[in-house]
Protein backbone atom coordinates (compact mmCIF):
# COMPACT_ATOMS: atom_id res chain seq x y z
CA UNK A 1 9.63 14.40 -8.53
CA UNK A 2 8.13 17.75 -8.26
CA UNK A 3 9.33 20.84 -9.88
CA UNK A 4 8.27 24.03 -9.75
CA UNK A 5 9.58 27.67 -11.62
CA UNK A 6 10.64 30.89 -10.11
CA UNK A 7 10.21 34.32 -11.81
CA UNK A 8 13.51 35.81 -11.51
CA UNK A 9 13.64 39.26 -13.65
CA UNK A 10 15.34 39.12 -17.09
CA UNK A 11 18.44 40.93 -17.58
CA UNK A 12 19.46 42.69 -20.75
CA UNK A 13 22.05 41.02 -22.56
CA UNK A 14 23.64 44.01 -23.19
CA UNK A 15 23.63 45.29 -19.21
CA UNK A 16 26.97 47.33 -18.16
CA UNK A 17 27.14 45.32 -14.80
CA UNK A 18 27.27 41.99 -17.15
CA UNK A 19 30.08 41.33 -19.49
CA UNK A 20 29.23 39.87 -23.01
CA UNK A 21 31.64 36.80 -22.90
CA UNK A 22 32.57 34.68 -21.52
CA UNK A 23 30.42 35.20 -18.64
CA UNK A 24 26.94 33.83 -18.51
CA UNK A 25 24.07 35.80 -19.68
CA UNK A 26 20.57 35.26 -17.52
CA UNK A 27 17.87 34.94 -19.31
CA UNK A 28 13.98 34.93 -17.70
CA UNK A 29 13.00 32.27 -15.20
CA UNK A 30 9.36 31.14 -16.55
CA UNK A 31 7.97 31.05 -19.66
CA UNK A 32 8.44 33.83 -22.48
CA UNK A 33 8.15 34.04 -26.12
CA UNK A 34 11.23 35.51 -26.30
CA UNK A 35 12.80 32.97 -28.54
CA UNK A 36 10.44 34.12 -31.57
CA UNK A 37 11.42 36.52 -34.27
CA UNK A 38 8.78 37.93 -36.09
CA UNK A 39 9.22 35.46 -38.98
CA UNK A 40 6.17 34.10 -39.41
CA UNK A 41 7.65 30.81 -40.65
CA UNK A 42 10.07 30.76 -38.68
CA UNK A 43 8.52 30.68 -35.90
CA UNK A 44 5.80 28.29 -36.79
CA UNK A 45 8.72 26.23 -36.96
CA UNK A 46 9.66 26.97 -34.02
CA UNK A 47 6.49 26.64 -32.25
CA UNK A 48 5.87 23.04 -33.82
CA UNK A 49 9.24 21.99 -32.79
CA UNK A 50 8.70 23.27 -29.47
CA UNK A 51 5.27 21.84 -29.05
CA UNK A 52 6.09 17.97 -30.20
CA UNK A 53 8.85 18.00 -27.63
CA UNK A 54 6.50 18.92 -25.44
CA UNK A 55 4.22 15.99 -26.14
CA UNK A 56 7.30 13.86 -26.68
CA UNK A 57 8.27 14.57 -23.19
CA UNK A 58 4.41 14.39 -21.88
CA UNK A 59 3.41 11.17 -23.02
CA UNK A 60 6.14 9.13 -21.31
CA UNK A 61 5.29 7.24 -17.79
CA UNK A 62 7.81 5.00 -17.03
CA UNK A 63 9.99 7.13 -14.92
CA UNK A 64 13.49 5.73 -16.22
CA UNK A 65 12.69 6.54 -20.28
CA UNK A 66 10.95 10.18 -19.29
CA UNK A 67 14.16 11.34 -17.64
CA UNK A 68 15.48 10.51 -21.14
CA UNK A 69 13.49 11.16 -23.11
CA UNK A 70 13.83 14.29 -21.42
CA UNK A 71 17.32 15.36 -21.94
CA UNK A 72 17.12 14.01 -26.11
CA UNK A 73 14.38 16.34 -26.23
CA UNK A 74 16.87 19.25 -24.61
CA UNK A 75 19.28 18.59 -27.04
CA UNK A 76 17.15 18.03 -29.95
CA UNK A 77 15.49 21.66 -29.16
CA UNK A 78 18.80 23.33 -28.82
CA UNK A 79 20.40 21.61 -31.16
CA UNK A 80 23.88 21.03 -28.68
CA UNK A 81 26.11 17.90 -28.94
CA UNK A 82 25.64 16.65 -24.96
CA UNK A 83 23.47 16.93 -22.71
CA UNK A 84 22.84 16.53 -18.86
CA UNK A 85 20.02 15.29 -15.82
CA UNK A 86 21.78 16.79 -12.62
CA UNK A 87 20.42 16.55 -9.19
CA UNK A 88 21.50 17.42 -5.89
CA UNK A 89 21.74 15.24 -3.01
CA UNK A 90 20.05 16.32 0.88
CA UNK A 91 23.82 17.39 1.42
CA UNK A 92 23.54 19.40 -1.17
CA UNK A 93 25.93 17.99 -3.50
CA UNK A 94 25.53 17.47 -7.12
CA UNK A 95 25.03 14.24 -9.22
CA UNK A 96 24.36 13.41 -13.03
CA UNK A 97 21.23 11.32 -12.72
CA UNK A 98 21.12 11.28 -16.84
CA UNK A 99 23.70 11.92 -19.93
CA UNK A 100 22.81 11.63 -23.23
CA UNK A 101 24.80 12.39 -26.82
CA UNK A 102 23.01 13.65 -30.01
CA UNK A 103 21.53 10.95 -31.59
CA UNK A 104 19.83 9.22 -28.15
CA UNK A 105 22.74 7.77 -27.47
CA UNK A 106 23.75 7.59 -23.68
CA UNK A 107 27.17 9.28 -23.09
CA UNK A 108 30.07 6.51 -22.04
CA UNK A 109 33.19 7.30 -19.65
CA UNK A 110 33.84 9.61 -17.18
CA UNK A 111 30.90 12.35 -17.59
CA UNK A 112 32.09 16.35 -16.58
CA UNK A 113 30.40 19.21 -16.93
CA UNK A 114 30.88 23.29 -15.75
CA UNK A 115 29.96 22.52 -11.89
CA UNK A 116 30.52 26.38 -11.55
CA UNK A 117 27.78 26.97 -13.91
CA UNK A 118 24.95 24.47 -12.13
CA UNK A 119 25.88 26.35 -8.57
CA UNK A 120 25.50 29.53 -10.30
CA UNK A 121 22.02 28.38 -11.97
CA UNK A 122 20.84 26.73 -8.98
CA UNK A 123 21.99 29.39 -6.41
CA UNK A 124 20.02 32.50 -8.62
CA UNK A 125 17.54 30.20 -10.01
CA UNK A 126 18.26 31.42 -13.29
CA UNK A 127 18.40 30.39 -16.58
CA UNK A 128 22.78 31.22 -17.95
CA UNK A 129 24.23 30.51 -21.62
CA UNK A 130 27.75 30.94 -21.90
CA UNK A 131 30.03 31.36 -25.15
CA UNK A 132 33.62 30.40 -24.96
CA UNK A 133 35.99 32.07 -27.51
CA UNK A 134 39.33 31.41 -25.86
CA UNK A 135 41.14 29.32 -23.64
CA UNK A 136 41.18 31.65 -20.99
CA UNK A 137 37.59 32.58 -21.03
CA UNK A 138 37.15 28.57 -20.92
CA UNK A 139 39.58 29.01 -18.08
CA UNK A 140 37.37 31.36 -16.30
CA UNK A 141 34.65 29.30 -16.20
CA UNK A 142 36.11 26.32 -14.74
CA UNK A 143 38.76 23.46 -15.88
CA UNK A 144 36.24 21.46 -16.86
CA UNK A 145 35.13 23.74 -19.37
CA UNK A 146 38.72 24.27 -20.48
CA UNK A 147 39.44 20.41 -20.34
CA UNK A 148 36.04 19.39 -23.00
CA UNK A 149 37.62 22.42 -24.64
CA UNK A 150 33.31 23.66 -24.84
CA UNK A 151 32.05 26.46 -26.87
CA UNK A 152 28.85 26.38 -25.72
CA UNK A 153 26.99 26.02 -22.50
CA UNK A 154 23.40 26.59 -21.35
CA UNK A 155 21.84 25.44 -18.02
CA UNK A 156 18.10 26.15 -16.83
CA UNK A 157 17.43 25.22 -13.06
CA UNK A 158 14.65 22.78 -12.21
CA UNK A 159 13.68 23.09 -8.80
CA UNK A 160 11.81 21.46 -6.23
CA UNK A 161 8.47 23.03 -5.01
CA UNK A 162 6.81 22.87 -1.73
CA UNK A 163 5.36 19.39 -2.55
CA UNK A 164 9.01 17.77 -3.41
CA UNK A 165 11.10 16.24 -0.83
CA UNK A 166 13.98 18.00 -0.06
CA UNK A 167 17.37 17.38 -2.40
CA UNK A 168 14.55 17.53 -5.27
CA UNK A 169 16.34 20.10 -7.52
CA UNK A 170 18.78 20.00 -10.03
CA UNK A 171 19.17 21.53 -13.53
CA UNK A 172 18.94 20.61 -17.43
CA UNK A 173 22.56 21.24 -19.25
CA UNK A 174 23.40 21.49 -22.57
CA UNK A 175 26.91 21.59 -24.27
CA UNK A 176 28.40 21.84 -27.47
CA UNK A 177 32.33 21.91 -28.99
CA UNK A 178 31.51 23.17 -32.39
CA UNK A 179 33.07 26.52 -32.54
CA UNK A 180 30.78 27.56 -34.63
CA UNK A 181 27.70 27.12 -32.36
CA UNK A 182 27.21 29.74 -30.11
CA UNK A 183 23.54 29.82 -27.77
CA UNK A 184 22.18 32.92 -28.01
CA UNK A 185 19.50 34.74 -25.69
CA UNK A 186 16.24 33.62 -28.07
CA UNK A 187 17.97 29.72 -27.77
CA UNK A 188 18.41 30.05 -23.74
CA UNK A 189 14.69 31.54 -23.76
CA UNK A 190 13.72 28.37 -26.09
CA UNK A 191 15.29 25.70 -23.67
CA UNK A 192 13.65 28.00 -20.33
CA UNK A 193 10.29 27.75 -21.78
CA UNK A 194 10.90 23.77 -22.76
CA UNK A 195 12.16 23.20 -19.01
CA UNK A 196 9.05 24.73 -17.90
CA UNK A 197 6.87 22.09 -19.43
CA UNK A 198 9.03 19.57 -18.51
CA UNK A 199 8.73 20.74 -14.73
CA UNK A 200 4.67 20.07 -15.50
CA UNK A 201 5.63 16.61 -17.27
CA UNK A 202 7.69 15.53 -14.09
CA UNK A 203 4.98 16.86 -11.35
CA UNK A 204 2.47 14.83 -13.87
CA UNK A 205 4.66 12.10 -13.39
CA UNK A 206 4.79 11.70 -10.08
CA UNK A 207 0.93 12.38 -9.40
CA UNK A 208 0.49 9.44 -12.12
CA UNK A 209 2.95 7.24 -10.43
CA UNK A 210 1.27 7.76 -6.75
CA UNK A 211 -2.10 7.38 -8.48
CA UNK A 212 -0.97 3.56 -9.56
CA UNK A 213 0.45 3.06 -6.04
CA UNK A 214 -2.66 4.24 -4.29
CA UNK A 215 -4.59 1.88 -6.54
CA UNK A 216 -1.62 -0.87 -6.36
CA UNK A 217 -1.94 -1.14 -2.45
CA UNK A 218 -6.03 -0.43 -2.71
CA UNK A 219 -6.00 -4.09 -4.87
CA UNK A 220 -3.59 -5.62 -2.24
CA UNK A 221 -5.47 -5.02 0.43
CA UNK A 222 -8.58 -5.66 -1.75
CA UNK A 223 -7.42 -9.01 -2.02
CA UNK A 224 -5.90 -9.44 1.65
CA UNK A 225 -9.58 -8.23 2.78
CA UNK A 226 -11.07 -11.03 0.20
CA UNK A 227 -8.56 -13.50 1.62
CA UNK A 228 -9.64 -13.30 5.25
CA UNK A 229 -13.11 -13.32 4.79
CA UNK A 230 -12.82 -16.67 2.64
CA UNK A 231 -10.92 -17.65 5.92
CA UNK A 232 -13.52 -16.78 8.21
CA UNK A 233 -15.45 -20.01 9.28
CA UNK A 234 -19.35 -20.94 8.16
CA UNK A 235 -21.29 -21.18 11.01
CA UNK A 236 -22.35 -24.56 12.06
CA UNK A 237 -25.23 -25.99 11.29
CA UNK A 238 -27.62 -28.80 12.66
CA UNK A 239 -25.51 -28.42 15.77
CA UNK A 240 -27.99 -30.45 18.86
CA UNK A 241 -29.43 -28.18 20.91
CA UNK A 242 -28.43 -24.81 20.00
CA UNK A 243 -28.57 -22.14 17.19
CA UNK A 244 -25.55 -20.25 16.39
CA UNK A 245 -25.05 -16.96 14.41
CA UNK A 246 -22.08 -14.51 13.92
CA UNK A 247 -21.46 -11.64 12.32
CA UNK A 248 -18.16 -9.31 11.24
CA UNK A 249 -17.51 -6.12 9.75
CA UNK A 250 -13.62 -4.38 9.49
CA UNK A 251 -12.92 -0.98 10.01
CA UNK A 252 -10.90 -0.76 6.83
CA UNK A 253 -10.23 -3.22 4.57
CA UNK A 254 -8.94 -6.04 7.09
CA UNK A 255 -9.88 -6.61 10.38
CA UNK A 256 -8.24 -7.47 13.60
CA UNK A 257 -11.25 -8.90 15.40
CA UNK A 258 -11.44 -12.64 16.14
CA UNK A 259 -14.28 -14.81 15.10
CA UNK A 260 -14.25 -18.58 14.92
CA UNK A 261 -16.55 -21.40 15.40
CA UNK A 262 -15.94 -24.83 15.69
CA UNK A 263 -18.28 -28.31 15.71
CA UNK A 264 -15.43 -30.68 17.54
CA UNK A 265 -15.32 -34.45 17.10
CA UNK A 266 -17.59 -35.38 19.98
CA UNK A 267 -20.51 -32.92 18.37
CA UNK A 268 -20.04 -30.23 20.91
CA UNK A 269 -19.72 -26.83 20.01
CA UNK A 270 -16.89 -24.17 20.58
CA UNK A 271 -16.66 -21.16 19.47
CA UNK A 272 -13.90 -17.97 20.18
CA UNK A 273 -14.27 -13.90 19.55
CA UNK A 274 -11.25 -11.69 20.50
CA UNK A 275 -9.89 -8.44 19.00
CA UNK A 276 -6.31 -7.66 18.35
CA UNK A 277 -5.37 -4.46 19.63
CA UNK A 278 -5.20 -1.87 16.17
CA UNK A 279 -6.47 -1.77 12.43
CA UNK A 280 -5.03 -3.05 9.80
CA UNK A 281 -2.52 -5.40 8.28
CA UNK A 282 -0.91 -6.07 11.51
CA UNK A 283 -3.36 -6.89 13.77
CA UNK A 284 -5.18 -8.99 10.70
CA UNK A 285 -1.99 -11.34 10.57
CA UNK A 286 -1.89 -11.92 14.45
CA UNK A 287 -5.45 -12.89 14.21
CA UNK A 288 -5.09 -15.47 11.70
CA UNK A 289 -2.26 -17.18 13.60
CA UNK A 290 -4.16 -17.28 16.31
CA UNK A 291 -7.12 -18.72 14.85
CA UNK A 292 -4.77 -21.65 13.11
CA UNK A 293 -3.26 -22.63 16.64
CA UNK A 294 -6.40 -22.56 18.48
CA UNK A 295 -8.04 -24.63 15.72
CA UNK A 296 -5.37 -27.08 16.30
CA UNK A 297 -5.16 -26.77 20.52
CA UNK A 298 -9.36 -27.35 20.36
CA UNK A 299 -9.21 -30.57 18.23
CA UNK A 300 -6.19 -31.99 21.01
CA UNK A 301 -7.68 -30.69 24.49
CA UNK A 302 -10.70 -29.95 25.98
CA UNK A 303 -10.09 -28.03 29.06
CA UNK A 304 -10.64 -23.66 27.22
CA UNK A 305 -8.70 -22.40 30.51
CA UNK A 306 -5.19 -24.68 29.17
CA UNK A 307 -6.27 -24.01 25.63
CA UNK A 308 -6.13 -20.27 26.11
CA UNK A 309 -2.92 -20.66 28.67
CA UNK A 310 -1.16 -22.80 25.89
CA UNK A 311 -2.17 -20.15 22.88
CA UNK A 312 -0.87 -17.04 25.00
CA UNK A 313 2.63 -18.99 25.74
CA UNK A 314 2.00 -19.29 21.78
CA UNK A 315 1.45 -15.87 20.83
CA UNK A 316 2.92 -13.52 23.58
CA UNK A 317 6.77 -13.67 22.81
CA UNK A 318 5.98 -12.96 19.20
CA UNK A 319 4.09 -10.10 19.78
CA UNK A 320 5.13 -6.37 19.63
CA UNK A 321 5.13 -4.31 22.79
CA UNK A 322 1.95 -2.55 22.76
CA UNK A 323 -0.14 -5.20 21.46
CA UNK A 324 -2.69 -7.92 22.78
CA UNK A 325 -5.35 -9.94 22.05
CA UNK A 326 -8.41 -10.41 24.52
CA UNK A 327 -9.95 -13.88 23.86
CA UNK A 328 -13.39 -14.92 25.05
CA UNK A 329 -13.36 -18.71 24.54
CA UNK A 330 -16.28 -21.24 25.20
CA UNK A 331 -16.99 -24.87 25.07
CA UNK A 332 -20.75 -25.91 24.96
CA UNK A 333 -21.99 -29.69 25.80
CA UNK A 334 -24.66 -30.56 24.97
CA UNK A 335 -26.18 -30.91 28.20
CA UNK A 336 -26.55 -27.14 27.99
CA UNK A 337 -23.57 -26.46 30.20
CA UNK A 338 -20.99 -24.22 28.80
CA UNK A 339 -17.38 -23.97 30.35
CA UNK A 340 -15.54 -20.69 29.39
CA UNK A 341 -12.77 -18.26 29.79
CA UNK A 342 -12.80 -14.53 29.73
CA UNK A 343 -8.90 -13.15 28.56
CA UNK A 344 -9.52 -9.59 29.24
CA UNK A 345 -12.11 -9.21 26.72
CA UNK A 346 -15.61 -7.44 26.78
CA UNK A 347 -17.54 -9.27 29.30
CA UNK A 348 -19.91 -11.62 27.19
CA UNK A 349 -23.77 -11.73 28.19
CA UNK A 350 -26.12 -13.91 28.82
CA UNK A 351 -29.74 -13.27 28.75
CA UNK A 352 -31.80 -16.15 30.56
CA UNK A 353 -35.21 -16.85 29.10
CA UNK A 354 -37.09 -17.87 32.65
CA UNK A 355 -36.14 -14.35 34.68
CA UNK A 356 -35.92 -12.25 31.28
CA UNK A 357 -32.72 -10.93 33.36
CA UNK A 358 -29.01 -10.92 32.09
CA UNK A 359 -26.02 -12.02 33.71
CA UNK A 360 -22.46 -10.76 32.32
CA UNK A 361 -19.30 -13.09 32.50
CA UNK A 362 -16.38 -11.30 34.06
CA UNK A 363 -12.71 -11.69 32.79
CA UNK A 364 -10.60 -14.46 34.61
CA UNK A 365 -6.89 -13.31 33.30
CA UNK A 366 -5.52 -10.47 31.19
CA UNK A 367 -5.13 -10.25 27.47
CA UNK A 368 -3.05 -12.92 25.42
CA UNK A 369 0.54 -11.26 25.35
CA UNK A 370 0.65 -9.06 28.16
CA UNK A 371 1.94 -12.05 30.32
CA UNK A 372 3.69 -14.98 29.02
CA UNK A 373 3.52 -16.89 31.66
CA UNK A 374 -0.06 -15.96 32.93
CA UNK A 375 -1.80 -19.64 33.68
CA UNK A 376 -5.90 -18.88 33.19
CA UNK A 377 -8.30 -20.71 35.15
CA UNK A 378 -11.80 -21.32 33.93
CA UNK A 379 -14.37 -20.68 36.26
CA UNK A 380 -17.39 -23.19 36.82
CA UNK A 381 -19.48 -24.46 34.10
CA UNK A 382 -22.79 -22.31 33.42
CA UNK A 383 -25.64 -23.63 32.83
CA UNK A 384 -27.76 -22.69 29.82
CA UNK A 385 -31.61 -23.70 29.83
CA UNK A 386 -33.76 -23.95 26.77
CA UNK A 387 -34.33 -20.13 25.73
CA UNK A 388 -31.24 -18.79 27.14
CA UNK A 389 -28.69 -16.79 24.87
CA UNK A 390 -25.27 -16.03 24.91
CA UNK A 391 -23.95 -13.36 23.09
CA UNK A 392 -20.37 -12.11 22.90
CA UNK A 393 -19.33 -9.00 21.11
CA UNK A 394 -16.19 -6.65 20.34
CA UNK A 395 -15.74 -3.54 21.27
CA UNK A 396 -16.70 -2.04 18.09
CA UNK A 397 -20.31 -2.26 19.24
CA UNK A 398 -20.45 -0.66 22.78
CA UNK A 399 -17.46 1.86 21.63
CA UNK A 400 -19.78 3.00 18.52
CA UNK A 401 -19.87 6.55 18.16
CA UNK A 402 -23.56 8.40 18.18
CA UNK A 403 -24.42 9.93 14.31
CA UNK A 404 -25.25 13.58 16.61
CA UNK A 405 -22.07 13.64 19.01
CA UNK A 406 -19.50 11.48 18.36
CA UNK A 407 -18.46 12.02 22.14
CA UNK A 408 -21.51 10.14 23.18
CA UNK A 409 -20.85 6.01 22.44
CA UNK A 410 -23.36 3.33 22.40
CA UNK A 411 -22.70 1.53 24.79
CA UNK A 412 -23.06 -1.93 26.96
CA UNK A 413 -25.84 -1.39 27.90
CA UNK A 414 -27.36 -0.44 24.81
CA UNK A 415 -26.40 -3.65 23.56
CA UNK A 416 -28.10 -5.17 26.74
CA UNK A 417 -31.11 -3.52 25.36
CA UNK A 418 -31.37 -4.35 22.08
CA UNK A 419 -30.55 -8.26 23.00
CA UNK A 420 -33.56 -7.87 25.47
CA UNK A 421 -35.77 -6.67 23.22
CA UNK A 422 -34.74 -9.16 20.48
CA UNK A 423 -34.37 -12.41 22.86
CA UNK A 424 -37.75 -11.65 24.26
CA UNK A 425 -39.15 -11.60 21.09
CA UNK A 426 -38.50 -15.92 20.73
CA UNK A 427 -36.18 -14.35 17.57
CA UNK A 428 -33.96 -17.01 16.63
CA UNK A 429 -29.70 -16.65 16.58
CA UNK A 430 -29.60 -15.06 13.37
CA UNK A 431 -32.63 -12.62 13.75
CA UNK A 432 -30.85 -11.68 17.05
CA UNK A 433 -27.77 -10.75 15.34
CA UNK A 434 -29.40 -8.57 12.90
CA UNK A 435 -31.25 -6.72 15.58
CA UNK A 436 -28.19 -5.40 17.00
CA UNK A 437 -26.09 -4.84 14.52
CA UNK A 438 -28.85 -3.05 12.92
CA UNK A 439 -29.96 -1.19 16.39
CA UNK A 440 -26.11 -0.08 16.48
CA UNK A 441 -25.33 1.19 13.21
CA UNK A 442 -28.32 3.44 13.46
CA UNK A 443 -26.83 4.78 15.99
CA UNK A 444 -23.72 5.25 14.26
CA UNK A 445 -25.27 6.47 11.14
CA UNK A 446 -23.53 3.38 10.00
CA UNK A 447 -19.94 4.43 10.47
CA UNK A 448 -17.60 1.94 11.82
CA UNK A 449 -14.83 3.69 13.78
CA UNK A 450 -13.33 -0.09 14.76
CA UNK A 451 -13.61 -3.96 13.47
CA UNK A 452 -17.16 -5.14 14.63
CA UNK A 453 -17.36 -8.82 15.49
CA UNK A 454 -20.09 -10.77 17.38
CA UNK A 455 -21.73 -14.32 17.85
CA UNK A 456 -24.97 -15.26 19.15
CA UNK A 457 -25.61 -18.92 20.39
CA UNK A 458 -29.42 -19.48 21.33
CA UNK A 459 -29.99 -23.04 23.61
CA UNK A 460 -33.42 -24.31 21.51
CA UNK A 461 -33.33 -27.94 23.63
């Protein structure tokens, strides 16, 4: 809740255009010292008084037990016999949020109070006191007044500033039915200058509060980010005949990107890299559904174009308008043939060790979710000789963004080129990996503007 004051100009008590009683008297709208006296010990008194209600009030964080520890602090100061937390709705109507008696004590039954007096406070943005003498100057302040039979009113606005949301204003209220207490102008300028730090307290408050939430959600997705990557798979070792590396990086704290490898029960080796359309928490919980049912599809069936059919009837009628996952799925024997399926992602490359050239593997269907229906067929098998390397990627590699111009992007054919220059090299899966993740975040000046995901799988006999 954030507060702020308005200067509004003092009036004299004694003004022509304001009647003494048992109309209200303004009193300044910030902070004054015009509740001291020139008694030196008096107002040292005062002063201390003032100032450990202001600590009082400063120290508190839990929300509930500040708002009333606020309003024992009003009456405490003023020394009044009730007093009132009111707030006003969007519609503009008004509420008491907190009542409170002398002596801490919350107030019990119906809880009234001079509405007239709030509008009026809230309207001018002024500080009132009112003394009530006789029934009809009770009367002419409002039944209310007249029905508590009150001798003593004071209300100081507290109103929402630029930063609040809007029905963030109300006003502090204090009452009293002792005849013999009256407010005067030094006890409304007391209670003004108390509201004011109060205002600070509450704006304190609520920069504290959003401080723990920022640092709340920071740890939840601290721990949703250390949750995924436990869940992302090792990659396989020892498997015959090829070398196989990955690598992953999120944009923020999860990703959305697809990465999993799998040794099936025959020996051969699978693997799958996709991206789920968006950042975030979303896009993170698709992808880990996805990656449970196509663990369970590759351990039942070994055909990738019904595995990927099956997972998009799977996927696509849970899935939000607007989002999709593309899927590049393959299936490696050990023969060195590899049978795969391209679902609108990325077109994976392979660079072939006898010609030095590279070949790129073109999609065969759209994304998972865009058609529920949509049957994918997988194309021939390739075959991989000993040197050859497949490499698929996300598009937070070619859609990097250049360190000089961020409207220039890296590219596919920059990756091309720096799986060229590693390949040729004899460099092993891993080493490959690092050479273009490396070559790319250069580029980048390591900024990741998207989840980065890629997988390397070198044929070594």
């Amino acid at each position: 809740m954030f507060f702020r004051k308005k200067k509004a100009e003092v009036k004299p008590e004694s003004s022509p255009k304001e009647p003494q009683a048992p109309v209200p008297v303004a009193g300044g709208g910030g902070p004054s010292t015009a509740f001291l006296t020139g008694d030196h010990g008096f107002d040292q008194r005062t002063l201390d008084k003032l100032l450990g209600a202001i600590a009082r009030v400063t120290e508190v964080r839990e929300i509930e037990e500040l708002l009333a520890n606020i309003v024992d602090t009003s009456i405490e100061i003023t020394q009044a016999e009730r007093g009132l937390l009111i707030l006003t709705d969007k519609a503009g109507e008004l509420s008491v949020r907190v009542a409170r008696t002398r002596g801490q004590q919350p107030a019990k039954g119906e809880v009234r109070f001079s509405t007239s007096i709030v509008k009026r406070v809230l309207a001018d943005r002024e500080p009132m006191r009112a003394t009530v003498s006789s029934d009809s100057e009770a009367l002419e302040l409002g039944t209310s007044v007249f029905d508590l039979k009150l001798r003593a009113v004071m209300c100081v606005p507290m109103i929402a500033d630029a930063a609040g949301a809007p029905g963030e204003t109300g006003a502090l209220y204090v009452d009293s039915k002792v005849a013999t207490r009256e407010f005067s102008q030094k006890d409304l300028a007391l209670f003004n200058t108390l509201a004011l730090y109060i205002r600070i307290a509450l704006q304190n408050n609520k920069l504290h509060l959003a401080g723990l939430e920022k640092v709340r959600l920071e740890r939840s997705l601290d721990l949703a980010s250390q949750i995924q990557r436990d869940l992302m798979p090792a990659m396989p070792k020892d498997v015959p005949g090829f070398d196989v590396h990955g690598w992953y990086q999120p944009a923020e704290h999860t990703t959305g990107d697809f990465l999993e490898t799998l040794t099936l029960k025959d020996g051969r080796l699978a693997f799958a890299l996709g991206d789920v359309t968006g950042k975030g928490i979303g896009p993170a919980l698709i992808m880990e559904n996805a990656k449970g049912a196509l663990r369970t599809y590759l351990r039942l069936l070994s055909d990738p174009a019904e595995i990927v059919s099956l997972l998009n009837r799977d996927l696509a009628p849970r899935m939000d308008d607007g989002r999709f996952l593309t899927l590049f799925l393959a299936i490696f024997d050990a023969d060195g043939r590899v049978r795969c399926v391209n679902a609108g992602h990325t077109p994976p490359v392979i660079w072939r060790a006898a010609t030095q050239k590279l070949e790129t593997i073109p999609g065969h269907g759209p994304a998972l979710g865009m058609s529920d229906d949509f049957d994918y067929e997988s194309e021939a098998a390739r075959q991989l000789a000993v040197g050859d390397v497949l490499v698929a990627y996300t598009d937070g590699f070619d859609e990097a963004r250049s360190k000089s111009d961020e409207k220039e992007f890296y590219g596919e054919e920059r990756v091309m080129s720096a799986l060229s220059t590693a390949a040729a090299s004899g460099a092993g899966a891993k080493d490959i990996v690092t050479s273009i993740v490396r070559d790319v975040l250069e580029y980048s000046g390591g900024k990741r503007y998207d989840d980065m995901a890629l997988v390397v799988v070198r044929r070594t006999s």
